[in-house]
Protein backbone atom coordinates (compact mmCIF):
# COMPACT_ATOMS: atom_id res chain seq x y z
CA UNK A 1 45.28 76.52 -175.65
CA UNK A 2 47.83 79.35 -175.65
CA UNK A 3 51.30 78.58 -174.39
CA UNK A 4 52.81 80.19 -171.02
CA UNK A 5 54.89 83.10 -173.52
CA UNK A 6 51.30 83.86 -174.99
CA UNK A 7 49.82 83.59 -171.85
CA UNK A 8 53.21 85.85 -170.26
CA UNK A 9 52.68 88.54 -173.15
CA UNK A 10 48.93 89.00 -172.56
CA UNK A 11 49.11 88.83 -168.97
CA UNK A 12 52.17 91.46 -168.82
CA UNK A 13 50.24 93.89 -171.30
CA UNK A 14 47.00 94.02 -169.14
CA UNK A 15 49.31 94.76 -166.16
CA UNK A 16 51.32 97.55 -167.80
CA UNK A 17 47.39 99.12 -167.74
CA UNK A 18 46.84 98.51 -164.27
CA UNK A 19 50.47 98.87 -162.60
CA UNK A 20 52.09 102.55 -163.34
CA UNK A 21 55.59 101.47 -161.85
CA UNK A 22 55.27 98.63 -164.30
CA UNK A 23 57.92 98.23 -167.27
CA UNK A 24 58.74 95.08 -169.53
CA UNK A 25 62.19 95.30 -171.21
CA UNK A 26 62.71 93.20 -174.23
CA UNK A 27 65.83 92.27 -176.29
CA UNK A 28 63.67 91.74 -179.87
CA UNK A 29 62.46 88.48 -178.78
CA UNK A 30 58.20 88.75 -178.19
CA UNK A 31 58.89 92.42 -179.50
CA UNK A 32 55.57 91.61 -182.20
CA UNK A 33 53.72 90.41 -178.94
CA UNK A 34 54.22 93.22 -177.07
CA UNK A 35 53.63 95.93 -180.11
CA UNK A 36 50.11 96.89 -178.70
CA UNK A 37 51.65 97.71 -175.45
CA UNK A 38 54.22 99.47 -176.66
CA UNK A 39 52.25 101.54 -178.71
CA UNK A 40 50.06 102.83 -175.83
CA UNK A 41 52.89 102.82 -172.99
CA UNK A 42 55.88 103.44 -175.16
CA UNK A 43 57.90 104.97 -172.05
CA UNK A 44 57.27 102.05 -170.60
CA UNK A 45 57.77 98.99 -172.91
CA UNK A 46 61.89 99.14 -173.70
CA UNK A 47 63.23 96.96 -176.86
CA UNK A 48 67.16 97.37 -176.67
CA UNK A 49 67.72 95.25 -179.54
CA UNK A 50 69.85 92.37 -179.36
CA UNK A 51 71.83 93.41 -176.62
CA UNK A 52 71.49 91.36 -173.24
CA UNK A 53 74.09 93.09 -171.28
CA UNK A 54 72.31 96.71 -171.77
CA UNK A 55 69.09 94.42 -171.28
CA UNK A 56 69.68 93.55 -167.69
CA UNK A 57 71.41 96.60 -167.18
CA UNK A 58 68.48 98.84 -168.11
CA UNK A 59 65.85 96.95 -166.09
CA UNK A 60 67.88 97.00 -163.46
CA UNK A 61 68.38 100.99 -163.83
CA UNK A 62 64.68 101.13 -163.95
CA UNK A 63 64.47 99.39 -160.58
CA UNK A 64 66.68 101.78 -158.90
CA UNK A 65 64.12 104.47 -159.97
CA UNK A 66 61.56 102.56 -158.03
CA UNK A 67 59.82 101.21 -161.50
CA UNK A 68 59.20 96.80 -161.44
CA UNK A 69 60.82 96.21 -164.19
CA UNK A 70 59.99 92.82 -166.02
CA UNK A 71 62.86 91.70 -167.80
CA UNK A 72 62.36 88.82 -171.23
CA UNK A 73 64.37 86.84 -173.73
CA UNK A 74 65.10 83.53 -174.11
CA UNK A 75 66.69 82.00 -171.10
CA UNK A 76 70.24 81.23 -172.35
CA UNK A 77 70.18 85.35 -173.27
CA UNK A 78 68.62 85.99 -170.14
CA UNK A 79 70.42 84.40 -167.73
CA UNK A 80 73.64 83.08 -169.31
CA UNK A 81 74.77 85.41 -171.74
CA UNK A 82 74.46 88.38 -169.11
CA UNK A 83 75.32 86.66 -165.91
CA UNK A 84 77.57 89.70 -164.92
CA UNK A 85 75.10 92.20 -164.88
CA UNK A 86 72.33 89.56 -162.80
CA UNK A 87 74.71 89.26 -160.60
CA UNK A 88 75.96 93.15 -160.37
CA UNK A 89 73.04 95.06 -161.67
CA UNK A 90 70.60 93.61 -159.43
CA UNK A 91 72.24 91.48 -156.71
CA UNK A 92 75.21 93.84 -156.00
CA UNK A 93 72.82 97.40 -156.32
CA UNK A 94 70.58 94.85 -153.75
CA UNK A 95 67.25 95.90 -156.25
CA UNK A 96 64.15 93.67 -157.08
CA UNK A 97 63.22 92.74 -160.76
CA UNK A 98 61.25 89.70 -162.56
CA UNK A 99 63.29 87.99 -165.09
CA UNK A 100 61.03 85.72 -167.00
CA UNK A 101 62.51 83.19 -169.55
CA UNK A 102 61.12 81.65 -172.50
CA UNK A 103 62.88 78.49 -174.53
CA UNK A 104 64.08 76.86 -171.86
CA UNK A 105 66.77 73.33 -171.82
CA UNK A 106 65.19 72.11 -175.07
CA UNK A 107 61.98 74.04 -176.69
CA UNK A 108 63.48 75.33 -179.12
CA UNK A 109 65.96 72.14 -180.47
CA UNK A 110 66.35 74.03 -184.33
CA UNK A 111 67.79 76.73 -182.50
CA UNK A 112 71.03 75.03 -181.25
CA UNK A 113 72.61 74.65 -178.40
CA UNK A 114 72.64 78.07 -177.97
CA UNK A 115 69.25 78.89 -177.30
CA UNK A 116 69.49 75.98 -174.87
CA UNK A 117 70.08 76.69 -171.14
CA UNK A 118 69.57 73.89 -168.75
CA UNK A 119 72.28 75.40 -166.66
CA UNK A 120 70.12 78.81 -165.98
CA UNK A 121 68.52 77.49 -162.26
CA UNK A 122 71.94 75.89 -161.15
CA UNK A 123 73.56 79.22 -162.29
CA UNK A 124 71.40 81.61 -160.73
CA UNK A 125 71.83 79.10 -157.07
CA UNK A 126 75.32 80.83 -156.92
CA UNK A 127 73.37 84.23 -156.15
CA UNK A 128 71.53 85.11 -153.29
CA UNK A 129 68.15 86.46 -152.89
CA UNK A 130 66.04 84.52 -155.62
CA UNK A 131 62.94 83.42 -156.40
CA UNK A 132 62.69 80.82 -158.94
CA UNK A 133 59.19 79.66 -160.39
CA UNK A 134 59.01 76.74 -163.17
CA UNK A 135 55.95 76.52 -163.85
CA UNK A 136 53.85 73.64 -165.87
CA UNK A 137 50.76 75.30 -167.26
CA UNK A 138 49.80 78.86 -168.85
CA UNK A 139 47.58 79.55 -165.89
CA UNK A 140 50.13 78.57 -163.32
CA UNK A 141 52.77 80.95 -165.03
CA UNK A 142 49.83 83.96 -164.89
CA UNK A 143 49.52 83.35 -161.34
CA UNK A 144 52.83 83.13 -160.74
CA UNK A 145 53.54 86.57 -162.95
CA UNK A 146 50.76 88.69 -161.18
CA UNK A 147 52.10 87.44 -157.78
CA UNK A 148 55.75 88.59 -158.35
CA UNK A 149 54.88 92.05 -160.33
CA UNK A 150 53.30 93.18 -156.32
CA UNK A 151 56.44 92.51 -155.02
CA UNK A 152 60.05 93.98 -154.54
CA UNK A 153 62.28 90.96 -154.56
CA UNK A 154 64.11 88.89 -157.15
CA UNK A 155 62.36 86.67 -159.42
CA UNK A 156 62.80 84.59 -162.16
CA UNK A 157 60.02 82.58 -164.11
CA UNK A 158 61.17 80.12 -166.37
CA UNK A 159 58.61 79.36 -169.41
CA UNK A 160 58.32 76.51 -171.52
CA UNK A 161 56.68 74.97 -174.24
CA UNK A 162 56.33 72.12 -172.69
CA UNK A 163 53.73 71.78 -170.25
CA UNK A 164 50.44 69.86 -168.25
CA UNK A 165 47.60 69.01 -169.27
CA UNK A 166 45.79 70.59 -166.28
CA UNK A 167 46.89 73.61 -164.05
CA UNK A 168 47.30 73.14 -160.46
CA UNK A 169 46.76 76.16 -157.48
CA UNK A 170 50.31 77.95 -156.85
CA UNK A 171 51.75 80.48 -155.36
CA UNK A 172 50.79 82.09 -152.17
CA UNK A 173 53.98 80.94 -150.39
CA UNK A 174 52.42 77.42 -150.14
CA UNK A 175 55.58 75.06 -151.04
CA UNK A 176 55.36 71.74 -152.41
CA UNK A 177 52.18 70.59 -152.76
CA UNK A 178 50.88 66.27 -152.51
CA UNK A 179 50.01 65.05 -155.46
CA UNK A 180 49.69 61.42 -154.78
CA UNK A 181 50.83 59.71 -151.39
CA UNK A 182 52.66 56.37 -150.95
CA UNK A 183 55.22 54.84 -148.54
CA UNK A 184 58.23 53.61 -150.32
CA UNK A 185 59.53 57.44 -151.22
CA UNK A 186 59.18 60.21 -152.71
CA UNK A 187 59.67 61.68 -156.19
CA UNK A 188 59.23 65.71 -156.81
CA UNK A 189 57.91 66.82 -160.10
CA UNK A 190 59.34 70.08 -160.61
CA UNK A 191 56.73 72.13 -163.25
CA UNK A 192 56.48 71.21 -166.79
CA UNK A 193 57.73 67.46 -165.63
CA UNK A 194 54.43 66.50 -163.62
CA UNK A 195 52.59 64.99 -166.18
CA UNK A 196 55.18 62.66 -166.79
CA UNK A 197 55.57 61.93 -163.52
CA UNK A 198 53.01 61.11 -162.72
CA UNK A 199 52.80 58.24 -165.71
CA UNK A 200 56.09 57.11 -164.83
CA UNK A 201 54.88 56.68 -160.96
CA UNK A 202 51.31 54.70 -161.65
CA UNK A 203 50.94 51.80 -159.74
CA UNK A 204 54.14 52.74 -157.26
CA UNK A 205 53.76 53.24 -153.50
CA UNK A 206 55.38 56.58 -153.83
CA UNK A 207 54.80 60.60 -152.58
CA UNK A 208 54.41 62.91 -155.73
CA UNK A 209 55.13 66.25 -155.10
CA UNK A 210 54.50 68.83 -157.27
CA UNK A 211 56.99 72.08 -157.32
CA UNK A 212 56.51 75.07 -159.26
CA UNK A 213 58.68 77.49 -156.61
CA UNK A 214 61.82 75.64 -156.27
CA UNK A 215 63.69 78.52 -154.77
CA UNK A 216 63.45 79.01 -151.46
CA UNK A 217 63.03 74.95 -151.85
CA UNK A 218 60.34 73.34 -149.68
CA UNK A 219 62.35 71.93 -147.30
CA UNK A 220 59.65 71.10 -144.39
CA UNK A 221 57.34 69.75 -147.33
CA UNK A 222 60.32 67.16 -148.32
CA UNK A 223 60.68 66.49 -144.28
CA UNK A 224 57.19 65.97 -144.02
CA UNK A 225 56.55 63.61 -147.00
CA UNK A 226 59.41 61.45 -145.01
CA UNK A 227 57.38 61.12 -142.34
CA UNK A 228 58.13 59.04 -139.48
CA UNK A 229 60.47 56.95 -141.39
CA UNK A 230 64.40 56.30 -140.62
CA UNK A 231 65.95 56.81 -143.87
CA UNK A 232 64.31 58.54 -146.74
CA UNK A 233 64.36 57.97 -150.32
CA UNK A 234 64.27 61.10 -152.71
CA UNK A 235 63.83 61.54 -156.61
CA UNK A 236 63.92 65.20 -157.94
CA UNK A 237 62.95 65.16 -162.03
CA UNK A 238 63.53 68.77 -163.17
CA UNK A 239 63.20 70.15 -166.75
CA UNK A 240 66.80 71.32 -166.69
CA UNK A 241 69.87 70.41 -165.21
CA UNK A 242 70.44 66.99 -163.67
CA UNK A 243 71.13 67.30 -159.65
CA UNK A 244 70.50 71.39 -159.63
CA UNK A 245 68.05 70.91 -156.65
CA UNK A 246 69.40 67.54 -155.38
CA UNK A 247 72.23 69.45 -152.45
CA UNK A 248 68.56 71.46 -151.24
CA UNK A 249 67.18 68.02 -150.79
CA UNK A 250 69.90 66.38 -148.80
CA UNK A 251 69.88 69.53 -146.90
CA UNK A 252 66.50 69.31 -145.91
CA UNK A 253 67.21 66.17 -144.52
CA UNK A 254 70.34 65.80 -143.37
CA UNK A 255 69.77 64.78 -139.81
CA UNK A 256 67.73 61.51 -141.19
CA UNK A 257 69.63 58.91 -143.40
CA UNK A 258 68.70 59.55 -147.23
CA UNK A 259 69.56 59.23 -150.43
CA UNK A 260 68.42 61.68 -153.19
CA UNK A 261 68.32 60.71 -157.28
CA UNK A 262 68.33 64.02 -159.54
CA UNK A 263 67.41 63.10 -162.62
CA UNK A 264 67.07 66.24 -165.39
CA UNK A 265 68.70 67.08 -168.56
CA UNK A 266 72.38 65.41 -168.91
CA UNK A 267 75.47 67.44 -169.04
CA UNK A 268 76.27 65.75 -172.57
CA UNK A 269 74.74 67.79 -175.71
CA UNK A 270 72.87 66.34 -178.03
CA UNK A 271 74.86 67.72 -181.37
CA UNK A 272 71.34 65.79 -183.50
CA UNK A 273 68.97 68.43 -182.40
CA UNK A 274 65.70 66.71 -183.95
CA UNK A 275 62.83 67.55 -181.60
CA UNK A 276 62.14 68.32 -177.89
CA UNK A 277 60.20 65.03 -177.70
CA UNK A 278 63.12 63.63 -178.62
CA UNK A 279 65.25 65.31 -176.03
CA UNK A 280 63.20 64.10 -173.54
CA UNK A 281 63.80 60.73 -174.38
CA UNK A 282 67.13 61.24 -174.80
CA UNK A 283 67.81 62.28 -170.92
CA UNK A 284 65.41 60.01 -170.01
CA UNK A 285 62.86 62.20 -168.87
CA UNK A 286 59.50 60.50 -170.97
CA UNK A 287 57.35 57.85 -168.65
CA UNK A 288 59.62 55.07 -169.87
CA UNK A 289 62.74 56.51 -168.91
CA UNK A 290 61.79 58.03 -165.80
CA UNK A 291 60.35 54.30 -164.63
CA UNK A 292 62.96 52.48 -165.16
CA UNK A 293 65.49 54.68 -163.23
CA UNK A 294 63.24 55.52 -160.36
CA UNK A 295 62.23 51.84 -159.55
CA UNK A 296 65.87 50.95 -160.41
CA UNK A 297 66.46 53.50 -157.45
CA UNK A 298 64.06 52.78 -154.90
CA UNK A 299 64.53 50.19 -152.51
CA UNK A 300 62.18 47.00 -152.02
């Protein structure tokens, strides 16, 4: 099966035939992907090089021309190296673009910490006016693709290597959909996480809710999955940082007595980069680890 940045490549070339305001700006990263499109829309398929400043900068330029521009590196170039011009190119000129992501907390662990960027969906919270998709399967992310290239707004899709074994229906505005239903709380599986999850949860009286749109967050689907009940017990598990989504949660319920768990990747880096299996284990986010802190959590 081809991963979500094969499935993001292919998916963004047959677009660039069928959208004429369409553009994908690159920074060398996917460049060899994207040759054939370049070759017959090469006005319209943009490799700056490595420079993410002028990256963001011309995609954003390209917006304010009326073109969609989709805009790709790895995440820790896309979103943390050029944070100034996200936040100025596109928020302050108030224009609509699609960032998309590859690499994401841990993909790419040979790579160093600094093509890591667990800190990309907490950073981008300080802006207004986003869309963030995460999702968990190649045909979730080409759904999720096609649906933001007909829009005007803000987006950002964050790929990942890692990733379910089956895709689930998303987009169409739908929130957080049930997985699995139970009584004693409820745990959100944000994208690539589900899987896991849902190992982790077997046998437990617990909600699972899946989340591959985490901003705007789902907050009536979090009120509804605490149901009737006087106090709620929530567990986010998110492929990046730990707690980015857990103030949205206690928002969404903060006339009811709650407590929320965030569990994600842990502020401490891992200097032994080994594998991203191993990073998973290492924040705790395989079945194992995700077990034993969500039944440590929940009450009796």
């Amino acid at each position: 099966m081809d991963t979500m940045r094969d499935r993001f490549i292919s998916t963004a070339s047959q677009l660039l035939d069928e959208e004429p305001r369409l553009a994908v700006v690159l920074a060398d990263i996917s460049a060899d992907g994207f040759a054939p499109a370049r070759r017959t829309h090469p006005d319209r398929v943009i490799n700056v090089g490595i420079r993410e400043q002028l990256l963001v900068g011309a995609g954003a330029g390209m917006a304010l021309t009326g073109m969609r521009p989709i805009v790709h590196t790895f995440a820790s170039f896309l979103v943390e190296r050029p944070f100034e011009q996200v936040k100025l190119d596109f928020g302050h000129q108030d224009v609509g673009g699609i960032l998309v992501s590859a690499a994401g907390s841990y993909d790419w662990p040979a790579g160093g910490f600094t093509h890591m960027a667990p800190g990309d969906v907490a950073l981008l919270d300080t802006l207004d006016g986003w869309t963030v998709h995460v999702p968990g399967h190649p045909d979730e992310a080409e759904a999720l693709l096609r649906e933001a290239v007909g829009g005007d707004d803000r987006v950002y899709v964050r790929l990942s290597l890692q990733e379910n074994r089956e895709a689930r229906p998303v987009g169409g505005g739908s929130g957080f959909s049930v997985v699995r239903e139970g009584r004693r709380g409820t745990v959100i599986a944000v994208g690539p996480m589900l899987d896991n999850v849902l190992a982790a949860t077997e046998g437990l009286d617990v909600t699972v809710l899946y989340a591959t749109t985490v901003r705007p967050f789902d907050a009536a689907g979090v009120r509804r999955s605490a149901g009737a009940a006087t106090d709620a017990d929530v567990v986010i598990v998110e492929p990046y940082l730990a707690g980015t989504s857990a103030a949205a949660a206690g928002e969404a319920l903060i006339d009811l007595p709650h407590r929320v768990l965030g569990l994600g990747v842990g502020r401490a880096e891992l200097r032994r980069y080994g594998q991203m299996e191993e990073h998973l284990t290492a924040h705790g986010l395989d079945p194992q680890g995700l077990r034993e802190r969500i039944t440590g959590f929940l009450r009796p």
